[in-house]
C-alpha atoms as a PDB file:
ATOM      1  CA  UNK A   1      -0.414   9.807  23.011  1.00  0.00           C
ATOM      2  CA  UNK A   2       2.119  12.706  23.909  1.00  0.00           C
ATOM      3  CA  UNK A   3       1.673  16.686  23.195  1.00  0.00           C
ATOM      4  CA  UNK A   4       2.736  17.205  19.617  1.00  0.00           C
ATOM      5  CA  UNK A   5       5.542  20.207  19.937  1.00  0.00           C
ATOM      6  CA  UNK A   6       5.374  23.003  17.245  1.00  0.00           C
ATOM      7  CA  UNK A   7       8.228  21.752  15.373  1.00  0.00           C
ATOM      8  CA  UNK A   8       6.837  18.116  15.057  1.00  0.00           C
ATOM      9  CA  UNK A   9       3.997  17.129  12.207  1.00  0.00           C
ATOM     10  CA  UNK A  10       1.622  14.322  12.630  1.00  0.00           C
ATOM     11  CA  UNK A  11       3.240  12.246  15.689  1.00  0.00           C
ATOM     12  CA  UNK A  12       5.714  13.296  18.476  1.00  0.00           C
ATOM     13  CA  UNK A  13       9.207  12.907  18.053  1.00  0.00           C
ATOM     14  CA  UNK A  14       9.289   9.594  20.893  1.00  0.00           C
ATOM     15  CA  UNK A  15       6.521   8.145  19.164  1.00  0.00           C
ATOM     16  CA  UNK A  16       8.393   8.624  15.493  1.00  0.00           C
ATOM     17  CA  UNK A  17      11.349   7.395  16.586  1.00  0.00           C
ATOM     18  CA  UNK A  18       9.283   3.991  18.027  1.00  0.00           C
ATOM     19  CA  UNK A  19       7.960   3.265  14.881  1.00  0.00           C
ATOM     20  CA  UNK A  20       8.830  -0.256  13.862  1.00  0.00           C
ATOM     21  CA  UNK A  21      10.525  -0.108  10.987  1.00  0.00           C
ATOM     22  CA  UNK A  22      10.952  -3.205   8.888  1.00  0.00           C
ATOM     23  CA  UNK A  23      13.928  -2.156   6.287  1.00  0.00           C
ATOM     24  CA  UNK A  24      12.854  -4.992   3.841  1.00  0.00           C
ATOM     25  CA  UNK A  25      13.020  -3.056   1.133  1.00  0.00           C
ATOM     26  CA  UNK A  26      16.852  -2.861   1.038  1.00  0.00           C
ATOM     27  CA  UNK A  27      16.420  -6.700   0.629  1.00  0.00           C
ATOM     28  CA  UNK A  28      14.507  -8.266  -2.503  1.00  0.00           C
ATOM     29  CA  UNK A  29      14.243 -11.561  -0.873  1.00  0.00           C
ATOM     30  CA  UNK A  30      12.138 -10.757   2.587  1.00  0.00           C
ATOM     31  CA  UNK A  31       9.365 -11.921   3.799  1.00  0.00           C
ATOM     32  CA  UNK A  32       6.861  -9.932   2.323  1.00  0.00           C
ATOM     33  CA  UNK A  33       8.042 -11.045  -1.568  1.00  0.00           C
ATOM     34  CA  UNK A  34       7.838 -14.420  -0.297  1.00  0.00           C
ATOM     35  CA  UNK A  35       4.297 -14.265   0.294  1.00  0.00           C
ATOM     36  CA  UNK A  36       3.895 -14.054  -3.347  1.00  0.00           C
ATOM     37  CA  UNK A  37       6.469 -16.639  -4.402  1.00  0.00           C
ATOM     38  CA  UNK A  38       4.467 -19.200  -6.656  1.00  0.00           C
ATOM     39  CA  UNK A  39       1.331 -17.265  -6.988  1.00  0.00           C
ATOM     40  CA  UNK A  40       2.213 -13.976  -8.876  1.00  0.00           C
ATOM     41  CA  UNK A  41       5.210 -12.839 -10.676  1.00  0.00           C
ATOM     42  CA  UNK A  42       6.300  -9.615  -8.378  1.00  0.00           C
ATOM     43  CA  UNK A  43       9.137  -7.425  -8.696  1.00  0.00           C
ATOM     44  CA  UNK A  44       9.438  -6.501  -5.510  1.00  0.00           C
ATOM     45  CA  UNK A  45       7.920  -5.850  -2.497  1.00  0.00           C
ATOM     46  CA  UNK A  46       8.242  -4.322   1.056  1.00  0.00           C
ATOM     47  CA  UNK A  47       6.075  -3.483   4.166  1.00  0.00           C
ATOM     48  CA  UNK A  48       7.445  -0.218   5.491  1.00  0.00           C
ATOM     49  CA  UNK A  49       5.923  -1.330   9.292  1.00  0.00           C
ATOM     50  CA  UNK A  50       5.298  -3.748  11.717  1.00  0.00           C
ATOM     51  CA  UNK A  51       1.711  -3.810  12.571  1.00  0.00           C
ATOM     52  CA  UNK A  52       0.792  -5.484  16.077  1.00  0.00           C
ATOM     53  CA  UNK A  53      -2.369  -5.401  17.634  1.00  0.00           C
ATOM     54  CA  UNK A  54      -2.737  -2.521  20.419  1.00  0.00           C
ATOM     55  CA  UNK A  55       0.548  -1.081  19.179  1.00  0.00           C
ATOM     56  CA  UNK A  56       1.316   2.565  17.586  1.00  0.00           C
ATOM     57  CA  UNK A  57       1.090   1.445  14.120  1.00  0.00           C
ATOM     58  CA  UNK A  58      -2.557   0.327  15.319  1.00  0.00           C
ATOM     59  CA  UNK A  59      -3.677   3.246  16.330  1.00  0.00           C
ATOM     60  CA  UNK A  60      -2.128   5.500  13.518  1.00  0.00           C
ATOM     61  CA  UNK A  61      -4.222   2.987  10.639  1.00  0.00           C
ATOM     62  CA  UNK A  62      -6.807   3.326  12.655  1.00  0.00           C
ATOM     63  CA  UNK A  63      -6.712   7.270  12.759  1.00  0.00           C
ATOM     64  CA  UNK A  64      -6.325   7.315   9.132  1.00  0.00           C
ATOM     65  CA  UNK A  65      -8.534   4.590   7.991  1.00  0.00           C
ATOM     66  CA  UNK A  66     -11.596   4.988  10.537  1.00  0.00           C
ATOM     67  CA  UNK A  67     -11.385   9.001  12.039  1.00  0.00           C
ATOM     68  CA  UNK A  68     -10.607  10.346   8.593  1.00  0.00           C
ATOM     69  CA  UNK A  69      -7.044  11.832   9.890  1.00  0.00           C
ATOM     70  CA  UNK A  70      -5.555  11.926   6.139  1.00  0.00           C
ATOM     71  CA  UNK A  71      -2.742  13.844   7.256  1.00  0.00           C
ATOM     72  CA  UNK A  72      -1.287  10.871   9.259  1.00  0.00           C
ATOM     73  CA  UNK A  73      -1.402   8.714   5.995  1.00  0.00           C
ATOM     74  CA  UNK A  74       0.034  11.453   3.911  1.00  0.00           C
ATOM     75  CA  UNK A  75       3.059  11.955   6.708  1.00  0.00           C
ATOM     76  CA  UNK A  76       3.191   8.215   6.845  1.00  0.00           C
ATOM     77  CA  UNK A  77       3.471   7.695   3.189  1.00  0.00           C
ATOM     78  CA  UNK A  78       6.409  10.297   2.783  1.00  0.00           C
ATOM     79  CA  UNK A  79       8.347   8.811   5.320  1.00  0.00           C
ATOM     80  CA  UNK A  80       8.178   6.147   3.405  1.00  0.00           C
ATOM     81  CA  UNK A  81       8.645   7.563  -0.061  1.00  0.00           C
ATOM     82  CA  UNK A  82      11.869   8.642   2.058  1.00  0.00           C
ATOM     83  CA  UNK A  83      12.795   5.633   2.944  1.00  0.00           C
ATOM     84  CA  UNK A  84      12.355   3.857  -0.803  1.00  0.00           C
ATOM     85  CA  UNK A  85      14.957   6.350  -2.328  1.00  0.00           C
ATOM     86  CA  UNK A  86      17.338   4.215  -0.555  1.00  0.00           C
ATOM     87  CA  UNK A  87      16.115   1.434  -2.310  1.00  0.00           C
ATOM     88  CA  UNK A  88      17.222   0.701  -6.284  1.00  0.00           C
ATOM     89  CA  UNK A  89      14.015  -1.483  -6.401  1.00  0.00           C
ATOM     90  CA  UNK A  90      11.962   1.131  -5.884  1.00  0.00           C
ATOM     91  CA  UNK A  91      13.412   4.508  -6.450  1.00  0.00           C
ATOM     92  CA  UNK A  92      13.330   4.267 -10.270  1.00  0.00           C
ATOM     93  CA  UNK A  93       9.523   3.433 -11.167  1.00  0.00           C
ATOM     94  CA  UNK A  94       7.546   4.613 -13.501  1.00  0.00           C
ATOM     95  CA  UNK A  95       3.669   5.131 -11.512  1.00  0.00           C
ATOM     96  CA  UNK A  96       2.791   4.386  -8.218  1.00  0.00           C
ATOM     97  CA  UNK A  97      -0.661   2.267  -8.272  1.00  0.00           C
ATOM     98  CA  UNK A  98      -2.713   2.377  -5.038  1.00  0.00           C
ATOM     99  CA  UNK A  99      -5.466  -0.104  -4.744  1.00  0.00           C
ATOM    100  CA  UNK A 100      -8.518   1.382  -5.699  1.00  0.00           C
ATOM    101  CA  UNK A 101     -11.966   1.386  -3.239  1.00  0.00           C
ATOM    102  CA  UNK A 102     -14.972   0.204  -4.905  1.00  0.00           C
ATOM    103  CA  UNK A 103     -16.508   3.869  -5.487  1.00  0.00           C
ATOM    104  CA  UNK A 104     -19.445   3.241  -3.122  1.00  0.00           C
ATOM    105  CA  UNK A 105     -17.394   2.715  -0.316  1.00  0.00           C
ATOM    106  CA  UNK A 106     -14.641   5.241  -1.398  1.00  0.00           C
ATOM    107  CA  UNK A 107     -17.729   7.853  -1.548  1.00  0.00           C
ATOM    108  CA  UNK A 108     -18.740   6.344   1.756  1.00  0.00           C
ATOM    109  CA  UNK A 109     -15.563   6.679   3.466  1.00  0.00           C
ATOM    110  CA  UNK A 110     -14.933  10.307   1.960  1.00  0.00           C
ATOM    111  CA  UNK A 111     -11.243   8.913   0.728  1.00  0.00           C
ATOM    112  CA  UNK A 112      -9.604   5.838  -0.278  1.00  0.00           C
ATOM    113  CA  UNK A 113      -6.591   5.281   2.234  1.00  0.00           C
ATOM    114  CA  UNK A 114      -4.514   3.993   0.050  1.00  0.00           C
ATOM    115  CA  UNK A 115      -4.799   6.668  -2.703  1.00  0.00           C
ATOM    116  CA  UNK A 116      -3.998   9.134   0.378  1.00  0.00           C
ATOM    117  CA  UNK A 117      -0.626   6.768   1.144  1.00  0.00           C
ATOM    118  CA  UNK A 118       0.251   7.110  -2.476  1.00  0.00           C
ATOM    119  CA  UNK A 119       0.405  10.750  -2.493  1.00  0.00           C
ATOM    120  CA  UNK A 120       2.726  11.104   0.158  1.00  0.00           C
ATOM    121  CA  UNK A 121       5.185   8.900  -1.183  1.00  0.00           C
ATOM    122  CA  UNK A 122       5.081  10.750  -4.366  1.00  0.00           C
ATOM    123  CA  UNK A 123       5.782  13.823  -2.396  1.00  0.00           C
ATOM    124  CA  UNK A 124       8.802  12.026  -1.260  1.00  0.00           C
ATOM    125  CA  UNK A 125       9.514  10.037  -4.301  1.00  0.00           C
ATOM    126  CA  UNK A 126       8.837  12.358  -7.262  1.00  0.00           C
ATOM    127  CA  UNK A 127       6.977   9.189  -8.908  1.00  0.00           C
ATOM    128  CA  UNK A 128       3.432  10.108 -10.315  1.00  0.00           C
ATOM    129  CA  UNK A 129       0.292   8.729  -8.577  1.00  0.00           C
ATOM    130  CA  UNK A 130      -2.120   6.748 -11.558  1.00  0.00           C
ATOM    131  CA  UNK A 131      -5.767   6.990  -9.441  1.00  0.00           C
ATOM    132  CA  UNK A 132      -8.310   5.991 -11.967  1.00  0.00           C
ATOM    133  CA  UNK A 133      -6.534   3.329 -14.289  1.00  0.00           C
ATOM    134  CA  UNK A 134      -6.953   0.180 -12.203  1.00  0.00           C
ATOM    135  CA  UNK A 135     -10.887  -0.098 -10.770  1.00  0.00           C
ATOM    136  CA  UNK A 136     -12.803  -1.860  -8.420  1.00  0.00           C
ATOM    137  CA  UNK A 137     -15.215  -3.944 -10.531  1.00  0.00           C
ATOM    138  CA  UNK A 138     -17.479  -4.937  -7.307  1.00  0.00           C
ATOM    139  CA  UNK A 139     -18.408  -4.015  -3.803  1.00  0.00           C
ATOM    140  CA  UNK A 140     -16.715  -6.878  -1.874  1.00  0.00           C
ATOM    141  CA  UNK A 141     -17.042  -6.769   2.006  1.00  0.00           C
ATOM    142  CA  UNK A 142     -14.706  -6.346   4.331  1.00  0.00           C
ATOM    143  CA  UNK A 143     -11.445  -8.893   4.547  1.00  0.00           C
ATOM    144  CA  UNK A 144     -10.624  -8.198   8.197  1.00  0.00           C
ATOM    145  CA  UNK A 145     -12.486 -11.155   9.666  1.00  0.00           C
ATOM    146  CA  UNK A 146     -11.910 -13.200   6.561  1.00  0.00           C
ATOM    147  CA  UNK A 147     -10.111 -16.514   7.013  1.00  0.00           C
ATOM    148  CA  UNK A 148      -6.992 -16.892   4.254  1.00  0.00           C
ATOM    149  CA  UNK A 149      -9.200 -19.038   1.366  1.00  0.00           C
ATOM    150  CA  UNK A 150     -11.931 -17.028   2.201  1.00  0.00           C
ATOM    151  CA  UNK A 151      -9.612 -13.728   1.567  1.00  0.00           C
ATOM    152  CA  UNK A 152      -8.674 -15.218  -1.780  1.00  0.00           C
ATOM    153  CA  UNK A 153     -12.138 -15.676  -3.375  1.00  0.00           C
ATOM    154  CA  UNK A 154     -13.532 -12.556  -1.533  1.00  0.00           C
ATOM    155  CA  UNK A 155     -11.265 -10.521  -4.419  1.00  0.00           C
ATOM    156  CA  UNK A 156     -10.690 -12.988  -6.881  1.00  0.00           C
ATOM    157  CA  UNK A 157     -11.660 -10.949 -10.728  1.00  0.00           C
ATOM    158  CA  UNK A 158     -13.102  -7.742  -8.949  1.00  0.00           C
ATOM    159  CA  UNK A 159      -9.809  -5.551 -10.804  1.00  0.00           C
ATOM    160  CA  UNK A 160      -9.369  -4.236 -14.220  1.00  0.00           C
ATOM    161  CA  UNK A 161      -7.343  -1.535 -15.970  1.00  0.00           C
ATOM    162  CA  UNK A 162      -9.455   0.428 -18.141  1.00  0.00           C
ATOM    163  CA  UNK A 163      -6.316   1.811 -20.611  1.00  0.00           C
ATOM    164  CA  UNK A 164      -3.510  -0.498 -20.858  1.00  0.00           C
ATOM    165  CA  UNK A 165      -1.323   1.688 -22.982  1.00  0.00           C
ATOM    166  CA  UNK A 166      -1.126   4.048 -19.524  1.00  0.00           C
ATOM    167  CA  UNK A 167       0.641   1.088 -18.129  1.00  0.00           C
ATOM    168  CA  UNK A 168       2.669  -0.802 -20.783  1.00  0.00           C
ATOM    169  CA  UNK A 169       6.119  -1.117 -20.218  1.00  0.00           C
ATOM    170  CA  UNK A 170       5.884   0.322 -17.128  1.00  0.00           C
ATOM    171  CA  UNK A 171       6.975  -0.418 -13.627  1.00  0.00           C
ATOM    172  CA  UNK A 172       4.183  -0.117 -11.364  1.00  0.00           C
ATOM    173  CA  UNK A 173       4.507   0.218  -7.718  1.00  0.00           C
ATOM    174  CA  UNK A 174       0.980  -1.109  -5.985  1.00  0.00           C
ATOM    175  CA  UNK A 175       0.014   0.721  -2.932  1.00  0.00           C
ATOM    176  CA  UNK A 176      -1.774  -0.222  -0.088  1.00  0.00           C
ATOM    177  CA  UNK A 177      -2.515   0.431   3.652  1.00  0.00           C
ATOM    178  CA  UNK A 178      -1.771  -3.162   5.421  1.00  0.00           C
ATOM    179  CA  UNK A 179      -0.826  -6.381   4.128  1.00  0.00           C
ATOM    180  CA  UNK A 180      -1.914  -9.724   5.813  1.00  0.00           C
ATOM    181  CA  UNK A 181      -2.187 -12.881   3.394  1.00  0.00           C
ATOM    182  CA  UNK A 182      -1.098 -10.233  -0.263  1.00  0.00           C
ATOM    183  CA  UNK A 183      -4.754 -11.390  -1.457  1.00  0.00           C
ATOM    184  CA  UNK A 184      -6.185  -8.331  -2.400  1.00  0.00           C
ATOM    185  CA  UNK A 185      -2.349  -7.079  -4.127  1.00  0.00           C
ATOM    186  CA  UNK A 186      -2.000 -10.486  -5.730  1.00  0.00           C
ATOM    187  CA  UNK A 187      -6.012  -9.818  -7.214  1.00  0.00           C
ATOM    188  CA  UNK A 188      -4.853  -6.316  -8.398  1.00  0.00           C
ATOM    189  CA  UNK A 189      -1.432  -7.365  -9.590  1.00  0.00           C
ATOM    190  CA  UNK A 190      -2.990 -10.035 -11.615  1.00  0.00           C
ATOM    191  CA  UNK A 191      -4.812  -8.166 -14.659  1.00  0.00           C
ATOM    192  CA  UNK A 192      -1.586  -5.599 -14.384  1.00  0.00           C
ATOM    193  CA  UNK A 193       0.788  -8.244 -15.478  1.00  0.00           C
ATOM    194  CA  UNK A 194      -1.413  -9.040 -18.582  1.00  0.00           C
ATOM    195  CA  UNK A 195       0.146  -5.826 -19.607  1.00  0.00           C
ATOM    196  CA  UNK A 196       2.928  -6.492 -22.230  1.00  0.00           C
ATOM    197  CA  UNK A 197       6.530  -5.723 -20.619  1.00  0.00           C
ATOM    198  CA  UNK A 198       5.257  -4.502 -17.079  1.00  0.00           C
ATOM    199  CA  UNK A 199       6.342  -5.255 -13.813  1.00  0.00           C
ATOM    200  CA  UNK A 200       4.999  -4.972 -11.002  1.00  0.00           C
ATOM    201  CA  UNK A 201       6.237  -3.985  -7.081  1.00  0.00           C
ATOM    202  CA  UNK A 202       4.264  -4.225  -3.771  1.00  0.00           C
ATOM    203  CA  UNK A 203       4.634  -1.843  -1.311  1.00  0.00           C
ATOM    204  CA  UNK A 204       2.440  -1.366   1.919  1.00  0.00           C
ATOM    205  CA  UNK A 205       2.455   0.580   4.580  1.00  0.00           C
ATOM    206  CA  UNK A 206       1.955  -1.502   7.362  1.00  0.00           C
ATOM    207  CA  UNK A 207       2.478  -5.533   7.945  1.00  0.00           C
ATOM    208  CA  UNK A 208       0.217  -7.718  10.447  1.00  0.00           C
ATOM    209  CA  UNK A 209       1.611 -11.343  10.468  1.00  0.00           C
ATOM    210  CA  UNK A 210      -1.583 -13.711  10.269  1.00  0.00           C
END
């Protein structure tokens, strides 16, 4: 909410330096990789945020995702791209995957969020961005209302990879804006691990505890 100074980017320094930062991904076992424990076989995965309602994580999403302010996901996503060097679970991947918008809504929208995420942390990561492997089979509505089950069948099926050999053997890291029950990353994940010898890591930008 402060005057940005010349020197400063996207957010002011104060507001930077309040940004609720999780560090789970210097620890394989968190919270966030236990969301997935018993329902898909993940590498790894990390949240590089805290996401609470009315807070500053709030209102950057919301600048990215709803007033089309790109640069704040692409300065978000280097940070963390930053932040992953420090990690040897994430640092040495192959292709970061962000989850693909059906291309209605991408169209729609002007930009898939994720996609913009993804290219900051390759700035940061010097990992390639894969944008057009894994698709969006269907136009499924929104999950922000949705309770848990219904979250679950609202994605269930709607990914594919159209080229497998682009991901085989690979270690994939799958992108995505916020992560609240992992339904749409486990649906995505799902037809990626069909792949022979890939694995797959999770990594969002933002975490909102359901």
């Amino acid at each position: 909410g402060e005057a940005l100074i010349e020197q400063e980017d996207v957010i002011c320094t104060s507001c930077y330096f309040k940004l609720p930062k999780t560090g789970f991904h210097l620890h394989q076992e968190n919270i966030i990789s236990q969301i997935f424990w018993g329902r898909v076989q993940i590498h790894s995965a990390t949240s590089f945020l805290f996401f609470n309602k009315g807070g500053n994580v709030q209102r950057l999403m919301h600048a990215l995702k709803y007033k089309g302010h790109t640069d704040v996901g692409i300065f978000l996503g280097k940070l963390f791209g930053e932040s992953l060097k420090e990690s040897i679970w994430y640092n040495a991947a192959d292709l970061i995957v962000p989850v693909p918008l059906h291309q209605k809504k991408e169209h729609k929208r002007g930009f898939n969020q994720s996609k913009v995420i993804a290219e900051g942390m390759q700035d940061s990561l010097g990992i390639p961005v894969s944008v057009n492997n894994l698709v969006r089979l269907s136009y499924t509505s929104s999950q922000t209302k949705k309770a848990r089950y219904n979250r679950w069948e609202n994605v269930k099926g709607v990914f594919k990879v159209k080229d497998a050999s682009e991901f085989a053997g690979k270690h994939l890291i799958l992108v995505d804006d916020v992560l609240t029950t992992g339904a749409t990353l486990e649906a995505c994940a799902n037809p990626l691990l069909e792949i022979p010898n890939t694995k797959v890591s999770v990594a969002t930008l933002a975490y909102a505890q359901v």
